[in-house]
Protein backbone atom coordinates (compact mmCIF):
# COMPACT_ATOMS: atom_id res chain seq x y z
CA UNK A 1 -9.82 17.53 -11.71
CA UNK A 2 -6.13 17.66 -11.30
CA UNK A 3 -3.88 18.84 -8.97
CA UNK A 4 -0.25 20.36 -8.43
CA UNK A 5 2.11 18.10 -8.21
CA UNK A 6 4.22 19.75 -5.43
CA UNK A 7 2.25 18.72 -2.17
CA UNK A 8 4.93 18.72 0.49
CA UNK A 9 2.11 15.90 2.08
CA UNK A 10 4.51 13.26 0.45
CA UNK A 11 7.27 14.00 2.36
CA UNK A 12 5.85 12.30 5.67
CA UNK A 13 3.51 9.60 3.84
CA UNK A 14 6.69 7.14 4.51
CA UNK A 15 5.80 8.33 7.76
CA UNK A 16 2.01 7.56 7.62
CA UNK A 17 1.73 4.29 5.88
CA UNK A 18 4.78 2.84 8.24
CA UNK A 19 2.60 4.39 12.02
CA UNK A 20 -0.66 2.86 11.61
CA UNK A 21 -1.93 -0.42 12.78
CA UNK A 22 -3.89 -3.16 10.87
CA UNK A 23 -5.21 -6.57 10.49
CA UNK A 24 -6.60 -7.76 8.04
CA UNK A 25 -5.41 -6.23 4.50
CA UNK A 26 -6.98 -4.75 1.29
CA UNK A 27 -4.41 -4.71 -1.62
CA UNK A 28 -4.87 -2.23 -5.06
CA UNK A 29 -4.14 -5.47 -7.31
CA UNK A 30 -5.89 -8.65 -7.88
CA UNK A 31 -3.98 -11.85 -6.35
CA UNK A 32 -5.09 -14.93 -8.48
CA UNK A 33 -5.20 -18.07 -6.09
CA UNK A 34 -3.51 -18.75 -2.89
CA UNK A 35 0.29 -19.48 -2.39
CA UNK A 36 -0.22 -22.89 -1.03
CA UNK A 37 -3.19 -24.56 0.66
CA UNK A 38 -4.12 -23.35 4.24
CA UNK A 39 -2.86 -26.63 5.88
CA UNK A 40 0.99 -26.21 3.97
CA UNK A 41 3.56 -25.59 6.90
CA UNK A 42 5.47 -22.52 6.88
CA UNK A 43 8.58 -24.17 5.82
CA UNK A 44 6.82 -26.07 2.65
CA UNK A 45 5.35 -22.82 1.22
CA UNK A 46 8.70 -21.57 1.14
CA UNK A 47 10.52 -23.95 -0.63
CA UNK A 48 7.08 -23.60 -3.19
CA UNK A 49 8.13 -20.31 -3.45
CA UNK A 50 11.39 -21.24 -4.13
CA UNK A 51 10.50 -23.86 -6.86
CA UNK A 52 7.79 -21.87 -8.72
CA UNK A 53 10.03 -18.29 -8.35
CA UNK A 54 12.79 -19.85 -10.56
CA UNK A 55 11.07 -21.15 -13.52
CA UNK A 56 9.02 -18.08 -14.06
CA UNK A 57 10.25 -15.48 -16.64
CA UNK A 58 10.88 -12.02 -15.48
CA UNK A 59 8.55 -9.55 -15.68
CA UNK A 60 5.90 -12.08 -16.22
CA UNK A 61 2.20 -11.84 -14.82
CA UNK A 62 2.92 -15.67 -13.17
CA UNK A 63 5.91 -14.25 -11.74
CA UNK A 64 4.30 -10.80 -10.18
CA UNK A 65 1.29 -13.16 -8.77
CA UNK A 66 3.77 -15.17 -7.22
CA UNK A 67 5.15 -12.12 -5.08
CA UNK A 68 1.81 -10.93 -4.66
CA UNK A 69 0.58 -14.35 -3.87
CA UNK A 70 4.07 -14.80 -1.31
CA UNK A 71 2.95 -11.04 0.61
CA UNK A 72 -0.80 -12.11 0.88
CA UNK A 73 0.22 -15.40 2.69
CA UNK A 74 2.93 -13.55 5.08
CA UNK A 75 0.46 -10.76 5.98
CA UNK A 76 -2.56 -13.68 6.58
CA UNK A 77 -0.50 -15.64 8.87
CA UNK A 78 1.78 -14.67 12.38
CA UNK A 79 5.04 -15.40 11.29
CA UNK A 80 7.99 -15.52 13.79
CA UNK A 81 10.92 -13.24 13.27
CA UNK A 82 13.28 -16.36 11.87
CA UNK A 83 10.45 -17.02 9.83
CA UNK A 84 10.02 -13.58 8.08
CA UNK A 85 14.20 -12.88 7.80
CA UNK A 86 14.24 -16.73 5.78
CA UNK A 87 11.31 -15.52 3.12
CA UNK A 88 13.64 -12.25 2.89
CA UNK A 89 16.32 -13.72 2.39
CA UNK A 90 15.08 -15.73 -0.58
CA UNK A 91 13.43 -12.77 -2.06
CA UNK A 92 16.69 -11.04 -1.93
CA UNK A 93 17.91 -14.05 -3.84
CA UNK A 94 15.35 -13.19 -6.64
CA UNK A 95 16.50 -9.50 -6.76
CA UNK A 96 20.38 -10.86 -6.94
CA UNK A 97 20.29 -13.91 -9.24
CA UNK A 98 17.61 -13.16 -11.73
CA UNK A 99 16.90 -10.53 -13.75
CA UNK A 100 13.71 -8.47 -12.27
CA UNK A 101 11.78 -5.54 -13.01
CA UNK A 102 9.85 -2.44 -11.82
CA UNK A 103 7.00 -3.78 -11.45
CA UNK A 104 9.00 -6.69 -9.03
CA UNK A 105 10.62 -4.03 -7.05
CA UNK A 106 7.62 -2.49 -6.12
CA UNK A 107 5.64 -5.20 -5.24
CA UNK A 108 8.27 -6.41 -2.72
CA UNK A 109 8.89 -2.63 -1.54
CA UNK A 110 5.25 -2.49 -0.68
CA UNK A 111 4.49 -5.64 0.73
CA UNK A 112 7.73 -4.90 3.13
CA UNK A 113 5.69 -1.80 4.32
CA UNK A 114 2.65 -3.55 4.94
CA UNK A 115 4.02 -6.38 6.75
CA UNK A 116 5.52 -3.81 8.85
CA UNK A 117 1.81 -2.27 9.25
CA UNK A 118 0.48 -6.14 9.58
CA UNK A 119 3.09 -6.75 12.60
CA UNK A 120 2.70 -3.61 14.17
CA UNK A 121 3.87 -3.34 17.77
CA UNK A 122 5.51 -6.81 17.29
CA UNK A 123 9.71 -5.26 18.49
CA UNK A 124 10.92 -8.41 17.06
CA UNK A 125 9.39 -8.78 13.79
CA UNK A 126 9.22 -5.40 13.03
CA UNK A 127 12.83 -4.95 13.24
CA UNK A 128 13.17 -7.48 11.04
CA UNK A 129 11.20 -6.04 8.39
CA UNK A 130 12.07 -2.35 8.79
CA UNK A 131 15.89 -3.32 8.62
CA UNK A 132 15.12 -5.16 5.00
CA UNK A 133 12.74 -2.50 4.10
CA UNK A 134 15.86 0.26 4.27
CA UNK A 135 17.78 -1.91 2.54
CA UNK A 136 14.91 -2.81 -0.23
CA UNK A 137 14.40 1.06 -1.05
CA UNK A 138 17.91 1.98 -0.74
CA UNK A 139 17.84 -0.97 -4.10
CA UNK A 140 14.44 0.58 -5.35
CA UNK A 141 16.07 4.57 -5.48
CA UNK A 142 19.10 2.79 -7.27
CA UNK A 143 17.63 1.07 -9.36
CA UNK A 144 14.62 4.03 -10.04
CA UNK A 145 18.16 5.85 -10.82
CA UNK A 146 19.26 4.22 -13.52
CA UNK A 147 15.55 4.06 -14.94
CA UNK A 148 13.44 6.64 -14.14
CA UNK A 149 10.96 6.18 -17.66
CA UNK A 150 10.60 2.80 -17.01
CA UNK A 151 8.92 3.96 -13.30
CA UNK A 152 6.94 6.60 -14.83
CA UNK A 153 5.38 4.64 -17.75
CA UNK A 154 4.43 1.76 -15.38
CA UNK A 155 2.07 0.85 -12.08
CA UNK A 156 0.57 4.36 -10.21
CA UNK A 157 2.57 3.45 -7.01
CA UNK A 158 6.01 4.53 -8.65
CA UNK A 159 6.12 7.91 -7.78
CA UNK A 160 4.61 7.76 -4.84
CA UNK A 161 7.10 5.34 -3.37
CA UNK A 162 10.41 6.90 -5.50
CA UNK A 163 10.15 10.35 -5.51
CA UNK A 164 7.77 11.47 -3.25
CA UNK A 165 9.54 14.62 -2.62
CA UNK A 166 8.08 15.47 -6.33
CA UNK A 167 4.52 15.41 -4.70
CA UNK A 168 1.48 13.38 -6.25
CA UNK A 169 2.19 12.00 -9.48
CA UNK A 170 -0.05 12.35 -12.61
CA UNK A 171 -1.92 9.44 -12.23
CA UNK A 172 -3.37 10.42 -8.78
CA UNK A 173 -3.70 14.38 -10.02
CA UNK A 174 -6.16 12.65 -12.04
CA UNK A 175 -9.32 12.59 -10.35
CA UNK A 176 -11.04 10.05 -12.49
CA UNK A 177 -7.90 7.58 -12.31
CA UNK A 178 -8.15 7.76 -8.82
CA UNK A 179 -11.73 7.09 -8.61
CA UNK A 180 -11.16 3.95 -10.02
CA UNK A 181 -8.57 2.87 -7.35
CA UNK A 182 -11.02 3.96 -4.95
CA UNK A 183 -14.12 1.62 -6.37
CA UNK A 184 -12.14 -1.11 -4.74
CA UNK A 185 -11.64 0.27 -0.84
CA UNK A 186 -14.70 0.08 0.88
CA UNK A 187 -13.90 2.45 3.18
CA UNK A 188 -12.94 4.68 0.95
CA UNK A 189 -16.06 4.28 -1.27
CA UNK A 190 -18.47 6.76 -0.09
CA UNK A 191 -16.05 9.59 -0.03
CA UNK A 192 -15.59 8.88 -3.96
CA UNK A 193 -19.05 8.78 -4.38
CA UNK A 194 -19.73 12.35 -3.54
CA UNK A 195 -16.93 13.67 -5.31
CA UNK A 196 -17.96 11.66 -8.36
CA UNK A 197 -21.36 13.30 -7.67
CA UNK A 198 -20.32 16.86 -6.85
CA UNK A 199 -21.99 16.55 -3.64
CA UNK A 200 -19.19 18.87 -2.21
CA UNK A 201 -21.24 19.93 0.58
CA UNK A 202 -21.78 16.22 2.26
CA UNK A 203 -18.36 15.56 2.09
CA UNK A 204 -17.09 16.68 5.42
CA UNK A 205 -19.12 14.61 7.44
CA UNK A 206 -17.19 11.65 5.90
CA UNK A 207 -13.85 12.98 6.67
CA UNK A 208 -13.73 11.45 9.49
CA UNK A 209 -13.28 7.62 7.90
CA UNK A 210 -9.66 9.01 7.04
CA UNK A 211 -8.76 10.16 9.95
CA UNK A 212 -9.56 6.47 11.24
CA UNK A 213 -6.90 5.36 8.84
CA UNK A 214 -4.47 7.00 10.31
CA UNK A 215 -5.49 6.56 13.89
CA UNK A 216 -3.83 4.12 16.17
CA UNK A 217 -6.50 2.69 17.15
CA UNK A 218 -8.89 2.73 14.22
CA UNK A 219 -12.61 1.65 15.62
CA UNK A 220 -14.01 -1.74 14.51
CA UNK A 221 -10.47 -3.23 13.29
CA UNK A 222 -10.71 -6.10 15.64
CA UNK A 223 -13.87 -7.46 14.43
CA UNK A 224 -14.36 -8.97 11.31
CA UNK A 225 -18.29 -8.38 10.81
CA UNK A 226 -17.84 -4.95 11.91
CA UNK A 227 -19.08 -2.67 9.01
CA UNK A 228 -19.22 1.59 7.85
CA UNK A 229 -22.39 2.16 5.85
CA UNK A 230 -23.30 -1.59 5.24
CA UNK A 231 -19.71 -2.80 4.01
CA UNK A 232 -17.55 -5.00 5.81
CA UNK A 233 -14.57 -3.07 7.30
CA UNK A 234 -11.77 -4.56 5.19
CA UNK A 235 -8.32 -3.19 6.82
CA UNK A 236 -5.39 -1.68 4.84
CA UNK A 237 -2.72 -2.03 2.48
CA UNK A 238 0.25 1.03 2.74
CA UNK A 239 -0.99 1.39 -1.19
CA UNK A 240 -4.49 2.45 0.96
CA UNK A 241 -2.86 5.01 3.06
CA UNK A 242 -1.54 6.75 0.06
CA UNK A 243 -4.77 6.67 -2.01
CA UNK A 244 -6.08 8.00 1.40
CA UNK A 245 -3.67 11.20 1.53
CA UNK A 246 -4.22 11.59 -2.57
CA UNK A 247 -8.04 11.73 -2.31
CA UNK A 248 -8.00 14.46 0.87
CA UNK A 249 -5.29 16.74 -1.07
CA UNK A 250 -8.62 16.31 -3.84
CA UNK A 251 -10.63 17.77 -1.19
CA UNK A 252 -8.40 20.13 0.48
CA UNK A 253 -9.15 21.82 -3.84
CA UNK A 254 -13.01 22.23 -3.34
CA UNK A 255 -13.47 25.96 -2.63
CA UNK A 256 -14.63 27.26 0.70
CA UNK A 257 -15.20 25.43 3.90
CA UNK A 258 -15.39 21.99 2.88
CA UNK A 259 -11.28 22.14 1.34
CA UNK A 260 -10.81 23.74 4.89
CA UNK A 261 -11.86 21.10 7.12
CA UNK A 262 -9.21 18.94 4.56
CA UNK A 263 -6.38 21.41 5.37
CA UNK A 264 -6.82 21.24 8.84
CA UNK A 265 -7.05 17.13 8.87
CA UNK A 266 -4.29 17.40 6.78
CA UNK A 267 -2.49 19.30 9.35
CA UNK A 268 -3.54 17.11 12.29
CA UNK A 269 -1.61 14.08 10.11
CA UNK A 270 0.95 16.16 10.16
């Protein structure tokens, strides 16, 4: 299945992935190995970071597990507001001294929005993080700029976070590519299920798991046993809000009333 790619839904995801709160976080990627051991102080794992960030070549895979590694620990942990503008600060040392690449850019990009999801609420933290987050995609549409096939040609999240005035990229058009990003979100999982199986007509009765993504107050988010058909209710990544939005413009396609009850969630979003 694929769809258009002019959705005018990606003009306000910014919108939804920056507006919802969360906890505990699910991330699209695999993150090999913790940053430092749980008993490090805050001020050791960043001069680790620090230490490891410079001998790593760019675009390497230890490199990009290092960020990933760096935005799992800030997200896991409360972090005071001096705390969060220091590890900014030295990652906008790694964007200005060292050569970097997409794939760098994003990861930071992201993680900036979801530690704006993770501290939520939070006045002082949050401006913090939303004042390097306009600065880190003002540097990410620059940069996307002067290397647009380098964006396309790499991660799914590209698009979505550079241009998403040019709707859903091709990747999540794809129904079977995002399928496979959606094996991962348990929340997520049972809605892929029965579009996997053409079981169009059992679909809206799940709907409503999206619309607890986006709701302030999503139901079971402070408990960490809570569950949705047997699966622990892992919380979300911004990368989940936007493979939430992709898979109910999927929907919104099915003829009759099912893609109608996804037009008129899609509205309420709105």
């Amino acid at each position: 299945m694929w769809l258009p790619h002019y959705l005018s839904v990606f003009l306000w995801i910014s919108h939804l992935t920056l507006y919802a709160n969360a906890t505990k976080l699910w991330f699209p990627y695999k993150v090999d190995g913790d940053l430092v051991p749980p008993t490090t102080l805050g001020d050791d794992a960043l001069v680790h970071f620090r230490n490891q960030f410079s001998t790593l070549s760019p675009g390497s895979q230890g490199r990009r597990n290092l960020l990933r590694q760096s935005i799992t620990y800030l997200a896991s942990k409360p972090q005071t507001p001096e705390h969060l503008r220091a590890w900014i600060d030295e990652m906008d040392k790694t964007i200005v001294h060292s050569p970097v690449d997409d794939e760098d850019i994003l990861t930071i990009t992201y993680g900036l929005h979801t530690l704006v999801l993770k501290n939520h609420g939070k006045e002082p933290e949050t401006h913090v993080l939303e004042s390097a987050l306009k600065d880190y995609k003002h540097r990410a549409a620059l940069w996307h700029f002067d290397a647009p096939y380098a964006v396309y040609q790499s991660q799914v999240w590209h698009h979505e976070m550079f241009v998403p005035q040019k709707g859903l990229g091709n990747e999540l058009r794809s129904w079977s590519t995002l399928s496979k990003i959606l094996e991962h979100e348990p929340r997520l999982d049972t809605l892929r299920l029965l579009m996997d199986n053409q079981r169009y007509n059992s679909v809206p009765k799940e709907l409503s798991v999206i619309k607890e993504i986006f709701s302030s107050k999503p139901p079971g988010r402070l408990s960490a046993h809570s569950t949705r058909h047997g699966i622990p209710a892992v919380e979300l990544s911004s990368q989940t809000r936007v493979a939430a939005i992709a898979l109910l413009f999927h929907i919104m396609y099915i003829p009759g009333d099912v893609g109608r009850q996804a037009d008129w969630m899609a509205t309420w979003m709105k």
